[in-house]
PDB file of N, CA and C in Angstrom:
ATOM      1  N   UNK A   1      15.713   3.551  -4.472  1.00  0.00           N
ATOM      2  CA  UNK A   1      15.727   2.417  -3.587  1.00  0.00           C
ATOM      3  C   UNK A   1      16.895   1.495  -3.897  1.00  0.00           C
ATOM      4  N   UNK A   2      16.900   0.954  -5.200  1.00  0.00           N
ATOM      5  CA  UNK A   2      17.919   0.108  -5.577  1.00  0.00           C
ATOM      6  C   UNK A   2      18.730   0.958  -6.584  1.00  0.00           C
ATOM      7  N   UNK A   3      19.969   0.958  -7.045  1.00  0.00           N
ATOM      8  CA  UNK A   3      20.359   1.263  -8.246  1.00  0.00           C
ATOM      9  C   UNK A   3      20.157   0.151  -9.747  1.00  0.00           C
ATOM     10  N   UNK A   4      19.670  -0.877  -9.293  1.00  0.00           N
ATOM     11  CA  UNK A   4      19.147  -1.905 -10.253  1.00  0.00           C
ATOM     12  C   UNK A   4      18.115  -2.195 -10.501  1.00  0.00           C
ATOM     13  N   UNK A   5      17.260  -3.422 -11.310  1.00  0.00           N
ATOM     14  CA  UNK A   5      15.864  -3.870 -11.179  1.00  0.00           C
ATOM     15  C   UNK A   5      15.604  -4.492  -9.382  1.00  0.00           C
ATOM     16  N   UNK A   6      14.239  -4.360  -9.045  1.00  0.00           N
ATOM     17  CA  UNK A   6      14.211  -5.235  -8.013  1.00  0.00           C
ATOM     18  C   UNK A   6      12.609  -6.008  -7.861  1.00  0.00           C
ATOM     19  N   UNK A   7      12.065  -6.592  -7.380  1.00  0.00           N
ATOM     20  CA  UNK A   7      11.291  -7.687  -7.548  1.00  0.00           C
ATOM     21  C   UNK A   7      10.519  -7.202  -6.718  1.00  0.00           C
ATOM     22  N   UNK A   8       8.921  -7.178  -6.689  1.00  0.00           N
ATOM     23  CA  UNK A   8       8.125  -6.897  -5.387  1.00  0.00           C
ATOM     24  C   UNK A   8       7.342  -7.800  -5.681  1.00  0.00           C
ATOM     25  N   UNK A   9       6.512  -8.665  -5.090  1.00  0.00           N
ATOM     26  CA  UNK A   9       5.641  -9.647  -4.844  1.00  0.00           C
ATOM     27  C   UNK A   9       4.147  -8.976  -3.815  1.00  0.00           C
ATOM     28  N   UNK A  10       3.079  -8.973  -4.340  1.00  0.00           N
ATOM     29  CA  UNK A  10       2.007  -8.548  -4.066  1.00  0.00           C
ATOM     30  C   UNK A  10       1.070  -9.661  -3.300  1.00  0.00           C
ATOM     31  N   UNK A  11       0.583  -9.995  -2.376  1.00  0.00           N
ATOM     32  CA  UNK A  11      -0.026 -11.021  -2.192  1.00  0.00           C
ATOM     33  C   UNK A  11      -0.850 -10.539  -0.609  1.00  0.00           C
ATOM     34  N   UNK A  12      -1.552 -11.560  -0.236  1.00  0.00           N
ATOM     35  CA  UNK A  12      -2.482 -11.289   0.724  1.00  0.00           C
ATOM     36  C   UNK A  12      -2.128 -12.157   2.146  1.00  0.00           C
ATOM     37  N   UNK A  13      -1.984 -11.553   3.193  1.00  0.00           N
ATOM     38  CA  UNK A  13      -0.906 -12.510   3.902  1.00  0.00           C
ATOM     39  C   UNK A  13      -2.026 -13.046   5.009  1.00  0.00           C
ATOM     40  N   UNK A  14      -1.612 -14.608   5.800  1.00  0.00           N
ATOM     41  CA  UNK A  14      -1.944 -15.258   6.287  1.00  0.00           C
ATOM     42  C   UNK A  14      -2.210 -14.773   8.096  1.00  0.00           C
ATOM     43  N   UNK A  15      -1.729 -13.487   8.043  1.00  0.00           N
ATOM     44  CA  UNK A  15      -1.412 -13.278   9.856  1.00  0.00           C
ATOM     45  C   UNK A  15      -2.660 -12.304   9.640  1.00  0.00           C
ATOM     46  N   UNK A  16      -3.534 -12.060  10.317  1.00  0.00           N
ATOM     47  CA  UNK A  16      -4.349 -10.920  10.775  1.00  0.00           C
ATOM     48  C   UNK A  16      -3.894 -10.032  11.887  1.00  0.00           C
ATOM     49  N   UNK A  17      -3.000 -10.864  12.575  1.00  0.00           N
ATOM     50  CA  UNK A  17      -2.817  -9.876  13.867  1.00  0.00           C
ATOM     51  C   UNK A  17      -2.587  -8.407  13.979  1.00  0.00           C
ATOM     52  N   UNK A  18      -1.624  -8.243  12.643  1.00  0.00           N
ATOM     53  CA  UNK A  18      -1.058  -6.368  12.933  1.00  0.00           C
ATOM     54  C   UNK A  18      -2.198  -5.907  12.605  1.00  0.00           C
ATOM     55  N   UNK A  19      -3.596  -6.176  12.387  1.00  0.00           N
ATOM     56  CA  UNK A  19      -4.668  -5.349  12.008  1.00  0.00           C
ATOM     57  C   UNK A  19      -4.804  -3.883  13.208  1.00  0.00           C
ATOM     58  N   UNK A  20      -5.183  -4.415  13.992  1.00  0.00           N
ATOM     59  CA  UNK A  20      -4.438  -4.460  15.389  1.00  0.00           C
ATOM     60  C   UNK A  20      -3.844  -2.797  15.499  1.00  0.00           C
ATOM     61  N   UNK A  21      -2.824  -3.719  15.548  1.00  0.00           N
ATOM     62  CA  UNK A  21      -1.330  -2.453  15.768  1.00  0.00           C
ATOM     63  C   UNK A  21      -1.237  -1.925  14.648  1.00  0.00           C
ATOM     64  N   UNK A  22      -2.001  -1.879  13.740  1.00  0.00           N
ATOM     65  CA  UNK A  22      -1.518  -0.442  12.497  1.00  0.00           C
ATOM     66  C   UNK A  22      -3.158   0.176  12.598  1.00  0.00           C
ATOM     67  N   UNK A  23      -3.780  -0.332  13.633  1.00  0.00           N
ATOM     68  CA  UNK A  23      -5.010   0.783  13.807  1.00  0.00           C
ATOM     69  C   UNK A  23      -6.268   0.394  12.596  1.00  0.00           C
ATOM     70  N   UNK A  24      -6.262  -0.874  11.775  1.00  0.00           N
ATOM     71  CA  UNK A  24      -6.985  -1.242  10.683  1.00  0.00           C
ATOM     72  C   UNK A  24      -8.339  -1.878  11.501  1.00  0.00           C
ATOM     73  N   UNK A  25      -9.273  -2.390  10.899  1.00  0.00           N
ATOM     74  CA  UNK A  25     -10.004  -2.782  11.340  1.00  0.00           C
ATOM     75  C   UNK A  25     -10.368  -4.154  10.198  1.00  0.00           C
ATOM     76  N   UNK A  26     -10.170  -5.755  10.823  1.00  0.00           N
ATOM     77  CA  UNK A  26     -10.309  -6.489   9.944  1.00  0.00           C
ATOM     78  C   UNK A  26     -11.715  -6.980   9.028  1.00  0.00           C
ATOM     79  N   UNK A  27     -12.542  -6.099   9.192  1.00  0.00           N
ATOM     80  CA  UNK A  27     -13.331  -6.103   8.615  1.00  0.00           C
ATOM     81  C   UNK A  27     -13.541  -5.363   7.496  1.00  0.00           C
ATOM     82  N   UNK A  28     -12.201  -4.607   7.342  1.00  0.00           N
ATOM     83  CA  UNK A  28     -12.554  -3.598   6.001  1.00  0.00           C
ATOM     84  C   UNK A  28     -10.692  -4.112   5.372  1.00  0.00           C
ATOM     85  N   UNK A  29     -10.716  -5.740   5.674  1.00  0.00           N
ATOM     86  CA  UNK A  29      -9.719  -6.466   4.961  1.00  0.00           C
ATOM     87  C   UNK A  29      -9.541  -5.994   3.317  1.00  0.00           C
ATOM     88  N   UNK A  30     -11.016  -6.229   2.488  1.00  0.00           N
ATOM     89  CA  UNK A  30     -10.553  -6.221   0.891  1.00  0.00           C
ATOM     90  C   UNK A  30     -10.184  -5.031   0.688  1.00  0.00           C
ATOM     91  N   UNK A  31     -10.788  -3.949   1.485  1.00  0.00           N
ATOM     92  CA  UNK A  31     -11.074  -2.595   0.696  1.00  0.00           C
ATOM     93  C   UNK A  31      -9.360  -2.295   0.985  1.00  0.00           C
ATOM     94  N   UNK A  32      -8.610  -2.517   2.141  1.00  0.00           N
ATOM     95  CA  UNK A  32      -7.465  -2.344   2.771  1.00  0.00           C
ATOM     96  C   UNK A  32      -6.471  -2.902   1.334  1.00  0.00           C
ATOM     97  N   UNK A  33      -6.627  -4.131   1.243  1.00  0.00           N
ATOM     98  CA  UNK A  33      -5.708  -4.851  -0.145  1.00  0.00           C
ATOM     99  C   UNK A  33      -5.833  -3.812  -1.181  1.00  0.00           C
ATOM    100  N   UNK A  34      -7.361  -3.974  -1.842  1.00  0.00           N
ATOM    101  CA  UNK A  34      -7.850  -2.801  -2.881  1.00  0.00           C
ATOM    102  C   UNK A  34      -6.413  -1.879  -2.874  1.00  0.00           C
ATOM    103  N   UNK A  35      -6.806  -1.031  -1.642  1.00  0.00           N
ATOM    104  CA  UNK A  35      -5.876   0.526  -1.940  1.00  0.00           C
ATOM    105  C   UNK A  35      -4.721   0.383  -1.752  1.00  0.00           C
ATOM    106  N   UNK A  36      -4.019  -0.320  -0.801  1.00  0.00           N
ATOM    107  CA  UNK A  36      -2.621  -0.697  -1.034  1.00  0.00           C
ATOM    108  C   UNK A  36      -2.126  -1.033  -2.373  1.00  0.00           C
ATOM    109  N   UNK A  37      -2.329  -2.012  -3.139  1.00  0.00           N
ATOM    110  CA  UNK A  37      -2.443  -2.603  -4.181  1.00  0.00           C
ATOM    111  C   UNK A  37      -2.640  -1.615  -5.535  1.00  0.00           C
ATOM    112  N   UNK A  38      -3.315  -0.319  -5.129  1.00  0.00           N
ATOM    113  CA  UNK A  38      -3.280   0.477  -6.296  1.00  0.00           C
ATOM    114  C   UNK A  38      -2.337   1.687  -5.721  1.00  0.00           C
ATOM    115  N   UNK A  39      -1.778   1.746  -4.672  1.00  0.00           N
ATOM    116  CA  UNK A  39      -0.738   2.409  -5.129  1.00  0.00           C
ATOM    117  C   UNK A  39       0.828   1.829  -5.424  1.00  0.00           C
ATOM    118  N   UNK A  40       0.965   0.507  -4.924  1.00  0.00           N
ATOM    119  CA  UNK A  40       1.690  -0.049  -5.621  1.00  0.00           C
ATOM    120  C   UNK A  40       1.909  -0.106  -6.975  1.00  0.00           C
ATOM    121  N   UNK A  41       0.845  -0.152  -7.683  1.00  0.00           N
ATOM    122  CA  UNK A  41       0.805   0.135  -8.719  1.00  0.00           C
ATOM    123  C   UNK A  41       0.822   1.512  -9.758  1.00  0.00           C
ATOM    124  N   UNK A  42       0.846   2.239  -8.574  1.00  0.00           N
ATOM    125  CA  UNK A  42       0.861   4.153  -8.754  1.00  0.00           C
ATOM    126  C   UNK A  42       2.160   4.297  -8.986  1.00  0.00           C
ATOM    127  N   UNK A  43       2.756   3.501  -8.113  1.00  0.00           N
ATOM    128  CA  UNK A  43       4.086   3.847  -7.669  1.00  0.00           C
ATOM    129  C   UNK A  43       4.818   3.207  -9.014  1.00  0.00           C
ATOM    130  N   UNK A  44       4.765   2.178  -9.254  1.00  0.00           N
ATOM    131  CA  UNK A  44       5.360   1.742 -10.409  1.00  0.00           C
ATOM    132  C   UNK A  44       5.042   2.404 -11.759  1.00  0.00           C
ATOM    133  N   UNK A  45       4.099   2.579 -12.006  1.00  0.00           N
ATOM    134  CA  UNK A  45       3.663   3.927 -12.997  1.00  0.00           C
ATOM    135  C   UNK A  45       4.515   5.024 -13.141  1.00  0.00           C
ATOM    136  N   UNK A  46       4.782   5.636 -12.235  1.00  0.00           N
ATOM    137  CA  UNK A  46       5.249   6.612 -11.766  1.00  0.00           C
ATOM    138  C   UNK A  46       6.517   6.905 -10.977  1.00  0.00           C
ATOM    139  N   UNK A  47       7.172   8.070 -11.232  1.00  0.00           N
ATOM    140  CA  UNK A  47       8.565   8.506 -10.209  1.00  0.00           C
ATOM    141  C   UNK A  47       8.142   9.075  -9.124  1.00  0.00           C
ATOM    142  N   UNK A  48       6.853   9.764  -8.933  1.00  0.00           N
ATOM    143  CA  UNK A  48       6.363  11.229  -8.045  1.00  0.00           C
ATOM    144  C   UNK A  48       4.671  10.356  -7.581  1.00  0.00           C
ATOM    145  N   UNK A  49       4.807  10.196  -6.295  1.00  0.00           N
ATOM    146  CA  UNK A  49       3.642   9.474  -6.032  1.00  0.00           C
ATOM    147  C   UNK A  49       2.647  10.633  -5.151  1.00  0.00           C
ATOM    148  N   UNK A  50       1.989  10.969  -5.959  1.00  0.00           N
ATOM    149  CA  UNK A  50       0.756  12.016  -4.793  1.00  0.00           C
ATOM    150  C   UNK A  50      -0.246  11.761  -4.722  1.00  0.00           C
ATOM    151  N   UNK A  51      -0.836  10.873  -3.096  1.00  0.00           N
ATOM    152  CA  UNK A  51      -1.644  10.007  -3.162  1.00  0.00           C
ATOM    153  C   UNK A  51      -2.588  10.543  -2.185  1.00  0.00           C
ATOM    154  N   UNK A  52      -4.043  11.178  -2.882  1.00  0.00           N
ATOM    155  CA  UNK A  52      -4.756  11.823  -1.559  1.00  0.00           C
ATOM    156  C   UNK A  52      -5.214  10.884  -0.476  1.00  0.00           C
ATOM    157  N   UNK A  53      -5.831  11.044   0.145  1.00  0.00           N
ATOM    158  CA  UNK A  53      -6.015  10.346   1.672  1.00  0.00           C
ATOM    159  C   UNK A  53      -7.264   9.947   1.064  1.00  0.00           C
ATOM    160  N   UNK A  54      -7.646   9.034   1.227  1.00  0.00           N
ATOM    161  CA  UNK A  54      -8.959   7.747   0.718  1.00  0.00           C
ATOM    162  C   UNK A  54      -9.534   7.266   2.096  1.00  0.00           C
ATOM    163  N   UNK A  55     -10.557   6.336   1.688  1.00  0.00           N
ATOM    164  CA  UNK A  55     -11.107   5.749   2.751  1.00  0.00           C
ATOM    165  C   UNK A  55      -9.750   4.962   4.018  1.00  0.00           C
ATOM    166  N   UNK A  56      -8.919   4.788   3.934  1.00  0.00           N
ATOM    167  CA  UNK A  56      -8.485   3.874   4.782  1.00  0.00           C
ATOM    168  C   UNK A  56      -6.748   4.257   4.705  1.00  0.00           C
ATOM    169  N   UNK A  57      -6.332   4.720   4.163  1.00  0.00           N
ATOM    170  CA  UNK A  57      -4.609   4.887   3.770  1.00  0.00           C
ATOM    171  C   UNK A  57      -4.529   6.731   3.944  1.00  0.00           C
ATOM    172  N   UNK A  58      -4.029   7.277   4.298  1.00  0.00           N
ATOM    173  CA  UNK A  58      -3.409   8.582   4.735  1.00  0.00           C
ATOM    174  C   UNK A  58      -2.862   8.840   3.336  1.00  0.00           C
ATOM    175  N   UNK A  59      -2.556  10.398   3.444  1.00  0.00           N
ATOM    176  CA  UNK A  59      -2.568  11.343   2.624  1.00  0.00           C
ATOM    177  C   UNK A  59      -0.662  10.399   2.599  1.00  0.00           C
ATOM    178  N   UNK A  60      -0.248  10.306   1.277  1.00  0.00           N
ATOM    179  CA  UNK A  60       1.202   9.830   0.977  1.00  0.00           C
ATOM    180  C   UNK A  60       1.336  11.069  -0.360  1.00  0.00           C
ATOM    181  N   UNK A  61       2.974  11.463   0.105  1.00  0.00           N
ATOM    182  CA  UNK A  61       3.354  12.270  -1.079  1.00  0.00           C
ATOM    183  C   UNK A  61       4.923  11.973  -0.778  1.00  0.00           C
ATOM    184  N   UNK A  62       5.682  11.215  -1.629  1.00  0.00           N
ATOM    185  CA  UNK A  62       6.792  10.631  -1.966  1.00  0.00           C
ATOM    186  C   UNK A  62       7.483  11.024  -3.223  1.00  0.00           C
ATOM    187  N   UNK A  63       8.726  10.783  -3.386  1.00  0.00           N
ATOM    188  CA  UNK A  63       9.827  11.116  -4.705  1.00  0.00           C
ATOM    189  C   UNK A  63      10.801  10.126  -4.330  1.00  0.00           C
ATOM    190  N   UNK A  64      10.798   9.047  -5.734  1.00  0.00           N
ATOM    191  CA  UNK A  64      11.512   8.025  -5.759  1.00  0.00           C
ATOM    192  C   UNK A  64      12.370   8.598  -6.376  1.00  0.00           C
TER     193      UNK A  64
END
């Protein structure tokens, strides 16, 4: 991504609207943060992210 360090900021954002348009349903808000949030953290762990398909996030298989 970068050839240097770079900064990511994790947080819970104020708009509900794209719930919407990315097909989410705002009622399954925490569980949505939850799994995002741990593969962010997969990802930083890790070079090779192979992430099976869970309740709410699709099958991801990436190489940083």
């Amino acid at each position: 991504m970068a050839p240097g360090r770079i900064k990511i900021m994790a947080g819970r954002g104020s708009f509900t609207e794209a719930f919407d348009l990315f097909g989410y349903d705002l009622d399954n808000y925490d569980e949505l943060f939850n799994e995002k949030l741990d593969i962010l953290v997969e990802i930083n762990r890790n070079e090779i992210l192979d992430w099976p398909k869970v309740d709410y996030i699709e099958n991801i298989t990436s190489y940083w």
